[in-house]
C-alpha atoms as a PDB file:
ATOM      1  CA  UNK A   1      -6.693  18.819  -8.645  1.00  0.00           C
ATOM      2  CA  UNK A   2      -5.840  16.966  -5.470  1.00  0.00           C
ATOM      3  CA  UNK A   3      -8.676  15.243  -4.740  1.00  0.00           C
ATOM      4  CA  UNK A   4      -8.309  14.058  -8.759  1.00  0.00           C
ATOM      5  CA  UNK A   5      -4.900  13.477  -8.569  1.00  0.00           C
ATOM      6  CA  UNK A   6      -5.835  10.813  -5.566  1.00  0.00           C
ATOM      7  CA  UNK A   7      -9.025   9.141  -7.163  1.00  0.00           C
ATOM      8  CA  UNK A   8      -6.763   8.404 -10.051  1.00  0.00           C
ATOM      9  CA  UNK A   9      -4.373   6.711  -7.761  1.00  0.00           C
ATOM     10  CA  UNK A  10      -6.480   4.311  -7.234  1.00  0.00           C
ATOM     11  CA  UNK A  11      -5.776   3.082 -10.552  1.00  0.00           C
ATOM     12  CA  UNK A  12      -2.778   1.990  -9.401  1.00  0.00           C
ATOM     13  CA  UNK A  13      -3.696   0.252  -6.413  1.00  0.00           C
ATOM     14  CA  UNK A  14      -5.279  -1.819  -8.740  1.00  0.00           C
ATOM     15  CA  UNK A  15      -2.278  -2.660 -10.622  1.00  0.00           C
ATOM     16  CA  UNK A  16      -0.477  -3.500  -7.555  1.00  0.00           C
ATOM     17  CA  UNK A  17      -3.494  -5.570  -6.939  1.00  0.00           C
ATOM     18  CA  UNK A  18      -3.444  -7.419 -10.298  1.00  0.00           C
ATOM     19  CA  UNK A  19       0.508  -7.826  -9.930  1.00  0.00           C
ATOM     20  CA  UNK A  20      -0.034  -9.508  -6.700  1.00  0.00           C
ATOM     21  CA  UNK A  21      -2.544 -11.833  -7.839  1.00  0.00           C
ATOM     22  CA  UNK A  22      -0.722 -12.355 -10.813  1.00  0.00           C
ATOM     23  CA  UNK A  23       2.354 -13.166  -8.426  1.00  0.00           C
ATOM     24  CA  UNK A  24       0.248 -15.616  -6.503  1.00  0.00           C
ATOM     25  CA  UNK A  25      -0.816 -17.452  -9.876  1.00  0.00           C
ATOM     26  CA  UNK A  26       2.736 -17.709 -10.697  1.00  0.00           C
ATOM     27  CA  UNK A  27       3.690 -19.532  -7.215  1.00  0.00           C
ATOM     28  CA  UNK A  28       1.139 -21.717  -7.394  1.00  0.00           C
ATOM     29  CA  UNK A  29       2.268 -22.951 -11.037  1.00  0.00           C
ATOM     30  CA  UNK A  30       6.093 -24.091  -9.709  1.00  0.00           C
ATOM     31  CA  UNK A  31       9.212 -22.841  -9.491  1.00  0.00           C
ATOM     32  CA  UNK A  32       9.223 -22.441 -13.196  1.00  0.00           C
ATOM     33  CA  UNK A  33       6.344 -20.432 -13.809  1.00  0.00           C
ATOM     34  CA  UNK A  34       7.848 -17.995 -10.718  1.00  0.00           C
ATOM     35  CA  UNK A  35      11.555 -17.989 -12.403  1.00  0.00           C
ATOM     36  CA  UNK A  36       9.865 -16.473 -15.551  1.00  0.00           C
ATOM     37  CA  UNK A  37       7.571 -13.838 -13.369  1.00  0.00           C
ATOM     38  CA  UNK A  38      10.634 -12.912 -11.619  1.00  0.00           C
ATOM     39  CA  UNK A  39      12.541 -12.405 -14.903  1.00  0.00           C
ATOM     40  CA  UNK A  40       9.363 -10.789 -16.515  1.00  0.00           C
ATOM     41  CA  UNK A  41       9.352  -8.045 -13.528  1.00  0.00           C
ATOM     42  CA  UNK A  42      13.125  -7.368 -13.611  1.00  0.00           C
ATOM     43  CA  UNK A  43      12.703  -5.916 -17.291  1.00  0.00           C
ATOM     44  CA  UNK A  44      13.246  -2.512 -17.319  1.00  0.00           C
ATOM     45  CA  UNK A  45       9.359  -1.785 -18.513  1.00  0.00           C
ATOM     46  CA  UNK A  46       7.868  -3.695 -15.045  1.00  0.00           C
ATOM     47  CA  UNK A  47      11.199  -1.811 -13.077  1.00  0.00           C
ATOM     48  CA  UNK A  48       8.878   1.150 -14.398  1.00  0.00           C
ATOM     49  CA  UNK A  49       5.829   0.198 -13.297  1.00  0.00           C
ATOM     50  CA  UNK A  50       6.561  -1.107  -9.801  1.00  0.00           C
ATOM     51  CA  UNK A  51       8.123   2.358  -9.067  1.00  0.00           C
ATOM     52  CA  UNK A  52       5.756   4.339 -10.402  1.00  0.00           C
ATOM     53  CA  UNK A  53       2.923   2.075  -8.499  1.00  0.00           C
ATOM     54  CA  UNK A  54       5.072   2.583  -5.439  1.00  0.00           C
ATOM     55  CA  UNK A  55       4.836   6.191  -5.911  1.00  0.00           C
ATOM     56  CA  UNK A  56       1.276   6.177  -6.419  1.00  0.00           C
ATOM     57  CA  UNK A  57       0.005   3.631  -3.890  1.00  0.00           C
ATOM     58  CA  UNK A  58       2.068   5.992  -1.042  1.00  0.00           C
ATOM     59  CA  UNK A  59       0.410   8.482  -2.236  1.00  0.00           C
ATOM     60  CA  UNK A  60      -2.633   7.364  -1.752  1.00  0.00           C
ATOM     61  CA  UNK A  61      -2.287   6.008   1.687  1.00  0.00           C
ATOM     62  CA  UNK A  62      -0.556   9.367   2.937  1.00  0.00           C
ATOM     63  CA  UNK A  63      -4.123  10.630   1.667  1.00  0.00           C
ATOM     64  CA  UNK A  64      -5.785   8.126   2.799  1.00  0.00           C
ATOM     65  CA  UNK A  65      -4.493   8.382   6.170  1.00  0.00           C
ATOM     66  CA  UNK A  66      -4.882  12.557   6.433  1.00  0.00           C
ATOM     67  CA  UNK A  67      -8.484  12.041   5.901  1.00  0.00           C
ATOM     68  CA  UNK A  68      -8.702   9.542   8.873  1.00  0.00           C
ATOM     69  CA  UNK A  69      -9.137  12.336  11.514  1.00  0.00           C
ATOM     70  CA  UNK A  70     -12.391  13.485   9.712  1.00  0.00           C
ATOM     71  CA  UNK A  71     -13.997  10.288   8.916  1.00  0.00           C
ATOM     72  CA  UNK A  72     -13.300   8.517  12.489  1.00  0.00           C
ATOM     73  CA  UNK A  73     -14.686  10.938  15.223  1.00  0.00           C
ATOM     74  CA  UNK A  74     -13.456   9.724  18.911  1.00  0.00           C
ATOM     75  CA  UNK A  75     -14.493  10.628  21.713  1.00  0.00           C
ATOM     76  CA  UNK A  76     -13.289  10.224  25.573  1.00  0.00           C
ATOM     77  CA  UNK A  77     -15.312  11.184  28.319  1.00  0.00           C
ATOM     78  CA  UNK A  78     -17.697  13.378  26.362  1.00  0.00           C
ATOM     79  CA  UNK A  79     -14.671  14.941  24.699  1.00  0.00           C
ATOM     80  CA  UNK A  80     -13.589  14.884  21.073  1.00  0.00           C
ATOM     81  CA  UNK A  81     -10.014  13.357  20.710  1.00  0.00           C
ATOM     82  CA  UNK A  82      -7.793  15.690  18.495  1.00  0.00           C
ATOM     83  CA  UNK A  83      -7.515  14.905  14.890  1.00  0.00           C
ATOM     84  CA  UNK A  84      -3.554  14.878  15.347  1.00  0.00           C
ATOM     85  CA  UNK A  85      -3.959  12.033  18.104  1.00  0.00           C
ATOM     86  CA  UNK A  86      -5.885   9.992  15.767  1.00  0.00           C
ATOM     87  CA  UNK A  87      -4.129  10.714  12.700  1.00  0.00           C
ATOM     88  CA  UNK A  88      -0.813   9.617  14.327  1.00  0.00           C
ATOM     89  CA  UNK A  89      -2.473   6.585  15.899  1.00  0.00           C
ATOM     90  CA  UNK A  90      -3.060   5.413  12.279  1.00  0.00           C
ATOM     91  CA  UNK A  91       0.097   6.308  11.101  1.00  0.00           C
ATOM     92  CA  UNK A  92       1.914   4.369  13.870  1.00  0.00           C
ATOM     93  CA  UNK A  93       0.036   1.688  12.964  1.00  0.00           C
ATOM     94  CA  UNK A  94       0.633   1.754   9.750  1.00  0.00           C
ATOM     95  CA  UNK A  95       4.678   1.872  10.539  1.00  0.00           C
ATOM     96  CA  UNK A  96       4.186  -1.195  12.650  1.00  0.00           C
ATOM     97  CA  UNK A  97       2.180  -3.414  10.173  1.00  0.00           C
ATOM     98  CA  UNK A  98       4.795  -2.483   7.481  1.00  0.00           C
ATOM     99  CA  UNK A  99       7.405  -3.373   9.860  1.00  0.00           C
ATOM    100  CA  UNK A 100       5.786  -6.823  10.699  1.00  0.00           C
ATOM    101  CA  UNK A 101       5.609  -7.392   7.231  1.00  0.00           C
ATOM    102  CA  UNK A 102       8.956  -6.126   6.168  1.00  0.00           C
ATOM    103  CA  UNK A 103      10.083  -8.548   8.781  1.00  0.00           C
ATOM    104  CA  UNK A 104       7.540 -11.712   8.222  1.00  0.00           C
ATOM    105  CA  UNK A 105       9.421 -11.729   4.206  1.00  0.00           C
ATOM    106  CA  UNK A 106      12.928 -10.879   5.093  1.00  0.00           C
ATOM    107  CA  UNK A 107      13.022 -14.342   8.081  1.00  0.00           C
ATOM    108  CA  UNK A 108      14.335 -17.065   6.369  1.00  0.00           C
END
């Protein structure tokens, strides 16, 4: 049921996908064209659908990033590193990034 539960999520990475592009299409039209995706997305239908994608899309990198430890296999001096060492390696990582981005759109 798990392993369902997070190839379905990947529907919704999609979506986020297709709302970003979408987004992107939007800015590139004018400040019009945004004004009326920004409206579009604050009615309570997208309000919705971002959380739930939100929801999802953690979801899957949570997963994502528990499986890390046995897909990446690293070893020091002849020894295996421990799948916690590597598993928080990617999860600091993935704190940082989000912080650099958090930080790149809230600079004005």
């Amino acid at each position: 049921l798990k392993f369902i539960i997070r190839e379905l999520t990947s529907v919704f990475v999609g979506i986020f996908a297709v709302l970003s592009l979408w987004q992107v299409t939007a800015l590139s039209e004018g400040p019009e064209a945004y004004a009326a995706f920004v409206d579009r997305l604050a009615t309570p239908g997208f309000v919705f659908l971002n959380g739930a994608v939100l929801l999802f899309v953690l979801y899957h990198t949570i997963t994502w990033l528990n499986l890390v430890p046995t897909i990446v296999v690293v070893r020091l001096g002849g020894r295996r590193v421990p799948d916690g060492i590597i598993a928080a390696a990617h999860y600091g990582l993935w704190v940082v990034l989000s912080a650099a981005v958090a930080g790149i759109l809230l600079v004005r």
